[in-house]
ModelCIF file with pLDDT and N, C-alpha, C, O atoms, coordinates in Angstrom:
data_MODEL
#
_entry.id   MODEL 
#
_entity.id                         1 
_entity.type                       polymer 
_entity.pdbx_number_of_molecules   1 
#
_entity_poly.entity_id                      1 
_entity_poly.type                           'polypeptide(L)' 
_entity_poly.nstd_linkage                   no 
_entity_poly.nstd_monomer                   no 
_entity_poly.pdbx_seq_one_letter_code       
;(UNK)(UNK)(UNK)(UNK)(UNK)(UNK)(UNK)(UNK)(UNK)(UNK)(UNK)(UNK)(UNK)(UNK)(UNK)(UNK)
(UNK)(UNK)(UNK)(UNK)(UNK)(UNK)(UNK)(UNK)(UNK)(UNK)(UNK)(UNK)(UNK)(UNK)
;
_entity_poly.pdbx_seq_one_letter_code_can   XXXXXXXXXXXXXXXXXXXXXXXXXXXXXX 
_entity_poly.pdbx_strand_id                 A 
#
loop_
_entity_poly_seq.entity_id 
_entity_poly_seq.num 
_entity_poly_seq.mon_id 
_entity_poly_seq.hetero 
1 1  UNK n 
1 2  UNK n 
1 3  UNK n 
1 4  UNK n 
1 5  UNK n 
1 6  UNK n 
1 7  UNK n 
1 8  UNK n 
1 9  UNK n 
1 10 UNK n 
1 11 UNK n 
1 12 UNK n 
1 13 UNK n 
1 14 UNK n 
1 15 UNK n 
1 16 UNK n 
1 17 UNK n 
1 18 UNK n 
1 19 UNK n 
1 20 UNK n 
1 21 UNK n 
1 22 UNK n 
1 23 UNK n 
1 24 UNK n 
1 25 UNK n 
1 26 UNK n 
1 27 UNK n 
1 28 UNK n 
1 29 UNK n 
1 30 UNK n 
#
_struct_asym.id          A 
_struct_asym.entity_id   1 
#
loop_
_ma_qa_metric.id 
_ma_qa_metric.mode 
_ma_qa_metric.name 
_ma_qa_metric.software_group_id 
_ma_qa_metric.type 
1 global pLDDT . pLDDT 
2 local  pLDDT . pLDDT 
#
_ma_qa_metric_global.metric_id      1 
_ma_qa_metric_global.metric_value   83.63 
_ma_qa_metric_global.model_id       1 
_ma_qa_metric_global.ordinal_id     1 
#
loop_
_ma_qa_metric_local.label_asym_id 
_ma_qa_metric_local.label_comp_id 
_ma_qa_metric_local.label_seq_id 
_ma_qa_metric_local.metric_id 
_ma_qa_metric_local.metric_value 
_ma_qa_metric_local.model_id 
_ma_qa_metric_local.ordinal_id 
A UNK 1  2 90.00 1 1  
A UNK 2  2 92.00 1 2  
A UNK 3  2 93.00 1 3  
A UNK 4  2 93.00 1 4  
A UNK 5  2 91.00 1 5  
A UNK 6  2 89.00 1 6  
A UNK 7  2 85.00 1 7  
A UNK 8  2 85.00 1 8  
A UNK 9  2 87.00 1 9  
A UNK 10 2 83.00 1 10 
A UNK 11 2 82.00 1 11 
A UNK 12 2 84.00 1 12 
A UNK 13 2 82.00 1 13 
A UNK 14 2 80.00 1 14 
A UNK 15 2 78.00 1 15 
A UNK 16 2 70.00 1 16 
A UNK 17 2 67.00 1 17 
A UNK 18 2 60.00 1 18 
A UNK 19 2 58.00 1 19 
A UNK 20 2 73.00 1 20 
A UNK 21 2 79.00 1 21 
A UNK 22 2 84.00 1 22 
A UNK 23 2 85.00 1 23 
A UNK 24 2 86.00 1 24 
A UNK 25 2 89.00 1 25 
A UNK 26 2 91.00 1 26 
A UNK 27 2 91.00 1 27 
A UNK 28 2 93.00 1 28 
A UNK 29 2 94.00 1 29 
A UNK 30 2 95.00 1 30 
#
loop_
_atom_site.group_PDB 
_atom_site.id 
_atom_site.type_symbol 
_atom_site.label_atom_id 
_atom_site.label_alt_id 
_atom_site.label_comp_id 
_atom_site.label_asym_id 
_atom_site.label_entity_id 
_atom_site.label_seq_id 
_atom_site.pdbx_PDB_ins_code 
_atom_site.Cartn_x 
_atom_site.Cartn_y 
_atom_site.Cartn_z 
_atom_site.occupancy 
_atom_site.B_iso_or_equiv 
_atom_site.pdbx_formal_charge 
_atom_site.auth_seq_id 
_atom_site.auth_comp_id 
_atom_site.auth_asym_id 
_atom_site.auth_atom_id 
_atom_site.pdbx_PDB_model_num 
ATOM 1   N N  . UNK A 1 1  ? 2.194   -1.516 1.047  1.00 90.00 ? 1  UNK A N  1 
ATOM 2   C CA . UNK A 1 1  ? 0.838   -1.277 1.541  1.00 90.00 ? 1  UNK A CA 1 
ATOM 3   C C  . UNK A 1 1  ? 0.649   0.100  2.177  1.00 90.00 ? 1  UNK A C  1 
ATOM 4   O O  . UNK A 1 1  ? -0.507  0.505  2.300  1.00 90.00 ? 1  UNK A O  1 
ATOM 5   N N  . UNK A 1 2  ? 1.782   0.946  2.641  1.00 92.00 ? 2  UNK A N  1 
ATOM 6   C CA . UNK A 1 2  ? 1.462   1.816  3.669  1.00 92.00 ? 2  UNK A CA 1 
ATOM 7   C C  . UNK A 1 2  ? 2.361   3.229  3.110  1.00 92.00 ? 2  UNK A C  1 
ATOM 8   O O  . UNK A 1 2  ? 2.119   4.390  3.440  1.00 92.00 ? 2  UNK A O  1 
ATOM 9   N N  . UNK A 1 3  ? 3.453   2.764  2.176  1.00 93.00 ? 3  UNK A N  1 
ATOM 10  C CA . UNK A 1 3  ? 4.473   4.020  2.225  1.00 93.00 ? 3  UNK A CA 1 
ATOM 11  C C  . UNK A 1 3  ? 3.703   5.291  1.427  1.00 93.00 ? 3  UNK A C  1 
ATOM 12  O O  . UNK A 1 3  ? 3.934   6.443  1.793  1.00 93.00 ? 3  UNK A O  1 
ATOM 13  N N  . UNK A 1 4  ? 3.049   5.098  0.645  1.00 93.00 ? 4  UNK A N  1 
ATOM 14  C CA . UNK A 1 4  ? 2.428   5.923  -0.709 1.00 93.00 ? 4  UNK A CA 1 
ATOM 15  C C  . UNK A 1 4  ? 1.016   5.795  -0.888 1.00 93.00 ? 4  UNK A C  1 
ATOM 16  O O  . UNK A 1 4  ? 0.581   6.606  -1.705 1.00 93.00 ? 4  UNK A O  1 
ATOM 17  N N  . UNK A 1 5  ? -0.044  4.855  -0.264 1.00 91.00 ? 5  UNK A N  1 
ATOM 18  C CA . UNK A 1 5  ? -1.187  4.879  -0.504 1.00 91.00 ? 5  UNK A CA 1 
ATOM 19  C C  . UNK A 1 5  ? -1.813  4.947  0.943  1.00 91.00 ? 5  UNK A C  1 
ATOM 20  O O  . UNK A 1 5  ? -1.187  4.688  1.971  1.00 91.00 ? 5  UNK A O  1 
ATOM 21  N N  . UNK A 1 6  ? -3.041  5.302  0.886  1.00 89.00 ? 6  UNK A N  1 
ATOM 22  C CA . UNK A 1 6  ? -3.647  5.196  2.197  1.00 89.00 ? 6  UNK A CA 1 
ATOM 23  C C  . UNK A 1 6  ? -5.043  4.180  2.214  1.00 89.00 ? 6  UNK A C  1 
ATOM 24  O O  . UNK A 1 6  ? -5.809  4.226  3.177  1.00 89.00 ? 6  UNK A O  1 
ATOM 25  N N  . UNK A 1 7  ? -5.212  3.556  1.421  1.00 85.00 ? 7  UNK A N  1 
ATOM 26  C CA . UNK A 1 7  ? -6.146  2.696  1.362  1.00 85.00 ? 7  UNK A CA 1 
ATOM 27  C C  . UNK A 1 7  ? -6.656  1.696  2.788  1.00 85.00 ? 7  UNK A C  1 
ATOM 28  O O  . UNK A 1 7  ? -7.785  1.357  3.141  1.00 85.00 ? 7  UNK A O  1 
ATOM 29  N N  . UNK A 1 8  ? -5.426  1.440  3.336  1.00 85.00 ? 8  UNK A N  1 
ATOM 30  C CA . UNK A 1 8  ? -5.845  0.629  4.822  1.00 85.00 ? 8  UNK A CA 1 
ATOM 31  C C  . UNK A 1 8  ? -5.244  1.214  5.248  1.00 85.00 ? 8  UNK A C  1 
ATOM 32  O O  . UNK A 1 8  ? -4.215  0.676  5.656  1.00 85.00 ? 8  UNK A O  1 
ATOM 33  N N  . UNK A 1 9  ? -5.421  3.014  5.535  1.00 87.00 ? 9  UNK A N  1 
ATOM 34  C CA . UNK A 1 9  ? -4.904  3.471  6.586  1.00 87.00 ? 9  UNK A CA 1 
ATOM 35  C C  . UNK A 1 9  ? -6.401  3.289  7.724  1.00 87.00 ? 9  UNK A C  1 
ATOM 36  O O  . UNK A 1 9  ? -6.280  3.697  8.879  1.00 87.00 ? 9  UNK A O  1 
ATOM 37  N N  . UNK A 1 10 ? -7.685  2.688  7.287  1.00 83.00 ? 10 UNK A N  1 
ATOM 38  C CA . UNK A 1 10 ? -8.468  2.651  8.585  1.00 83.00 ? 10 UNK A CA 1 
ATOM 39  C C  . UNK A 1 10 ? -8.172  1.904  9.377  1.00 83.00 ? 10 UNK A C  1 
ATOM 40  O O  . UNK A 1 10 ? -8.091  2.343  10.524 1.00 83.00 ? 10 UNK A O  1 
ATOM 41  N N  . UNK A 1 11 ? -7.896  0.533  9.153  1.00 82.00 ? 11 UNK A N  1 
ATOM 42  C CA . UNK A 1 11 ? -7.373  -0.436 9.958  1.00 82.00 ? 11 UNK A CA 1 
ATOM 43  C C  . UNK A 1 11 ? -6.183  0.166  10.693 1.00 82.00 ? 11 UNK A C  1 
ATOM 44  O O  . UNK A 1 11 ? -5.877  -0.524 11.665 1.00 82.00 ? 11 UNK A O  1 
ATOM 45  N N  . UNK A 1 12 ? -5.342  1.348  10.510 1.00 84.00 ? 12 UNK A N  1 
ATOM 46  C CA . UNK A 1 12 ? -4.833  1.620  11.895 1.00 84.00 ? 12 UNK A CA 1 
ATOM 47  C C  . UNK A 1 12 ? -5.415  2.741  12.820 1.00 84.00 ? 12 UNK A C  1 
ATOM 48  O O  . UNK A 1 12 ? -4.831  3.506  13.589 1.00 84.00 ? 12 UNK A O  1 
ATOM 49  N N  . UNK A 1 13 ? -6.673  2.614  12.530 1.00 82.00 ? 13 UNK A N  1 
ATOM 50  C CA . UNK A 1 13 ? -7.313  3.942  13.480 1.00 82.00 ? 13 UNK A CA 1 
ATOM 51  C C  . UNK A 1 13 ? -8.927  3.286  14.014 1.00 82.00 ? 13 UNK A C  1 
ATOM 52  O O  . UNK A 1 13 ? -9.751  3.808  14.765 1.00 82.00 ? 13 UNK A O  1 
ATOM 53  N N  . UNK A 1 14 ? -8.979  1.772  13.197 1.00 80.00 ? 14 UNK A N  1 
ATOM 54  C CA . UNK A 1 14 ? -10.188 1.307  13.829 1.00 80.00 ? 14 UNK A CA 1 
ATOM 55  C C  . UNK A 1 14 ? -10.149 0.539  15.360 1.00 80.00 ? 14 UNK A C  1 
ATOM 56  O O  . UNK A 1 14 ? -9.248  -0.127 15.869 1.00 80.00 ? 14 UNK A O  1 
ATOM 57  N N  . UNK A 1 15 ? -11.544 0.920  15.899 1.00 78.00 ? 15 UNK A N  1 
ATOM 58  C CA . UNK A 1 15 ? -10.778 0.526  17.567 1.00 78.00 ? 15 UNK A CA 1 
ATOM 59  C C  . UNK A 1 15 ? -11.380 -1.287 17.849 1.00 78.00 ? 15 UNK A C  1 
ATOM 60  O O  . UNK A 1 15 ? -12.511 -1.773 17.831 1.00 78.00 ? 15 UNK A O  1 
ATOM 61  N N  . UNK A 1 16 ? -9.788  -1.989 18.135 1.00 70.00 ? 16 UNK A N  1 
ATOM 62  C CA . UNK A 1 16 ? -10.005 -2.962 18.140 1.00 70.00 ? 16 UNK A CA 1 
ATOM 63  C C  . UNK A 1 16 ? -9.930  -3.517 19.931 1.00 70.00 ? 16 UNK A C  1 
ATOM 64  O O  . UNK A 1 16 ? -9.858  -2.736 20.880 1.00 70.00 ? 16 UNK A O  1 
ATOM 65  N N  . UNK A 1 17 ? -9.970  -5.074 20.042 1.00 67.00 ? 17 UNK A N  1 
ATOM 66  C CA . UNK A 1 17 ? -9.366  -5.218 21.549 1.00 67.00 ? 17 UNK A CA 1 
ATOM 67  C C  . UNK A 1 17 ? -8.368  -5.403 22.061 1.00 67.00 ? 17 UNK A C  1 
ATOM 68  O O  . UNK A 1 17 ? -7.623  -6.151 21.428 1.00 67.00 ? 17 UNK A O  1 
ATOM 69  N N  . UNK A 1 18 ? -7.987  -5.023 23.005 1.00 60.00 ? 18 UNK A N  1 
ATOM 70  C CA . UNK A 1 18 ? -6.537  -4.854 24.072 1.00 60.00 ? 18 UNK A CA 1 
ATOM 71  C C  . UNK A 1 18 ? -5.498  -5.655 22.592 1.00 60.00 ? 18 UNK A C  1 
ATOM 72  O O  . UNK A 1 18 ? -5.036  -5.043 21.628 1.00 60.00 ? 18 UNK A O  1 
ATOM 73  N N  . UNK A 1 19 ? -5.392  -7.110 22.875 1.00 58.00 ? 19 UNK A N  1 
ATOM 74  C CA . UNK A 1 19 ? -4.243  -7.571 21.935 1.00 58.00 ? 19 UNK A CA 1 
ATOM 75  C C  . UNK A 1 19 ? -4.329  -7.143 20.613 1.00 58.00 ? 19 UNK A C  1 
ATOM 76  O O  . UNK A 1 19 ? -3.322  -6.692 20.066 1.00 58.00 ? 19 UNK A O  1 
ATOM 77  N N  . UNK A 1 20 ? -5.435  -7.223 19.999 1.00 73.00 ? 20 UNK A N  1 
ATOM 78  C CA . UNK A 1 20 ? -5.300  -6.761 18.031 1.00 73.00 ? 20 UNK A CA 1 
ATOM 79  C C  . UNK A 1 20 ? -4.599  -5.046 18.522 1.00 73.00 ? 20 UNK A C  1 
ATOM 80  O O  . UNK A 1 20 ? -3.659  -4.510 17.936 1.00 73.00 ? 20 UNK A O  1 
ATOM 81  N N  . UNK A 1 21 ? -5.118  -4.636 19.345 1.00 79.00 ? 21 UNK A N  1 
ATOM 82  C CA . UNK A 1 21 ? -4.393  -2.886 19.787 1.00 79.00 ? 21 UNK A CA 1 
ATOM 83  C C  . UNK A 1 21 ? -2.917  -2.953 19.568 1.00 79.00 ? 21 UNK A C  1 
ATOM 84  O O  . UNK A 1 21 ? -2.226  -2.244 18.837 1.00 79.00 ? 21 UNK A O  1 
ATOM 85  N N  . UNK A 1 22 ? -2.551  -3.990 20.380 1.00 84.00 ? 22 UNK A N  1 
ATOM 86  C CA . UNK A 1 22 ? -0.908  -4.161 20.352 1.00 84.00 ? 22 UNK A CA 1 
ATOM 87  C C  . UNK A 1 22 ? -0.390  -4.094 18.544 1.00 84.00 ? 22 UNK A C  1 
ATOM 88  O O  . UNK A 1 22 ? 0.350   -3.260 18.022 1.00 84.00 ? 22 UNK A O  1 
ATOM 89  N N  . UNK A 1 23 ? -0.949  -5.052 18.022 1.00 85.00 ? 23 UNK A N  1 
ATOM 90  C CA . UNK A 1 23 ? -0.480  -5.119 16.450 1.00 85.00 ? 23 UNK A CA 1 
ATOM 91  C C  . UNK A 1 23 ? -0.544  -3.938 16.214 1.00 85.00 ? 23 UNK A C  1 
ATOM 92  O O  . UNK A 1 23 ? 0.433   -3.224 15.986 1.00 85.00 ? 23 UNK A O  1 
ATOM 93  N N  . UNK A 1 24 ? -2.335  -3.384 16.250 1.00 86.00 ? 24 UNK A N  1 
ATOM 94  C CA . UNK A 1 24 ? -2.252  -2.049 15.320 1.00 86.00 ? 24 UNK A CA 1 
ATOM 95  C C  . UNK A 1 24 ? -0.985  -0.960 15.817 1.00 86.00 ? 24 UNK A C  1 
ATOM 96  O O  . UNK A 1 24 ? 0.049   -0.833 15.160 1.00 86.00 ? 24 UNK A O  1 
ATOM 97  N N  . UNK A 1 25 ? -1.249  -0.248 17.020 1.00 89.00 ? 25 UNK A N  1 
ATOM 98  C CA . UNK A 1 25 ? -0.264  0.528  17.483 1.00 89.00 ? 25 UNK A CA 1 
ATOM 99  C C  . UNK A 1 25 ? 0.837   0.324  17.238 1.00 89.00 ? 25 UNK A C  1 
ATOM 100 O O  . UNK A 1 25 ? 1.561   1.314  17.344 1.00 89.00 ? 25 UNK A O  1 
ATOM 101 N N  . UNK A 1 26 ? 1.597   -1.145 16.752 1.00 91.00 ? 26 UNK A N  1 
ATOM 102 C CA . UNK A 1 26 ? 2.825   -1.072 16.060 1.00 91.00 ? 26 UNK A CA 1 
ATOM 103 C C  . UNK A 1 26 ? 3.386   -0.757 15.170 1.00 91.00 ? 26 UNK A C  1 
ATOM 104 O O  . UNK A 1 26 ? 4.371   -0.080 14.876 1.00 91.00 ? 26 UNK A O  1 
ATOM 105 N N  . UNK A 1 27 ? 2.081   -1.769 14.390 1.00 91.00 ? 27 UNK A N  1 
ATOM 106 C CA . UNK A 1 27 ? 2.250   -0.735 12.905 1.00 91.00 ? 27 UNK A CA 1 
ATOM 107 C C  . UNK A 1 27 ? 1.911   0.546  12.609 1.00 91.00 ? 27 UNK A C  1 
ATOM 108 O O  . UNK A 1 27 ? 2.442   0.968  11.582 1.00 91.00 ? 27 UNK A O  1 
ATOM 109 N N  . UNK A 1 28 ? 1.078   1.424  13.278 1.00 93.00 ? 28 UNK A N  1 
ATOM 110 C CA . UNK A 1 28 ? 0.854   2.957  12.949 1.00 93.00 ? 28 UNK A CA 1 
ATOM 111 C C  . UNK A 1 28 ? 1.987   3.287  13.845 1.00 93.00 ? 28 UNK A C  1 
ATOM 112 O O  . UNK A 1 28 ? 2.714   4.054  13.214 1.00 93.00 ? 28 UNK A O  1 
ATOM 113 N N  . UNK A 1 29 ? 2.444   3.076  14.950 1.00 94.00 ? 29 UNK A N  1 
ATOM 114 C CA . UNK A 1 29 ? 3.738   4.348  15.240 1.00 94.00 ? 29 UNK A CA 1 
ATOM 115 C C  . UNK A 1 29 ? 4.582   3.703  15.068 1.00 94.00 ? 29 UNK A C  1 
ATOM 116 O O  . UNK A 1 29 ? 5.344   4.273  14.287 1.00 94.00 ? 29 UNK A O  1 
ATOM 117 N N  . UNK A 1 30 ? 5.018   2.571  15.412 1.00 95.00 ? 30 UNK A N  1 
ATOM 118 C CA . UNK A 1 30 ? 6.492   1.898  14.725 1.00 95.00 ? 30 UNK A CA 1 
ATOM 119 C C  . UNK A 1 30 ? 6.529   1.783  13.511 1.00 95.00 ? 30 UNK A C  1 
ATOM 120 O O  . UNK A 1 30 ? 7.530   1.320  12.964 1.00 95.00 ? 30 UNK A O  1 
#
């Protein structure tokens, strides 16, 4: 999903609340 395409790269830059934050921020920097 993430190595070669950027298709849902919005879903890691859309601003969600406090806990969905936790997921996203994992998956965009971890």
């Amino acid at each position: 999903l993430f190595s070669c395409t950027s298709v849902l790269d919005s879903m890691l830059f859309k601003p969600f609340t406090l806990c969905d934050r936790n997921v996203q921020s994992i998956l965009r920097d971890e």
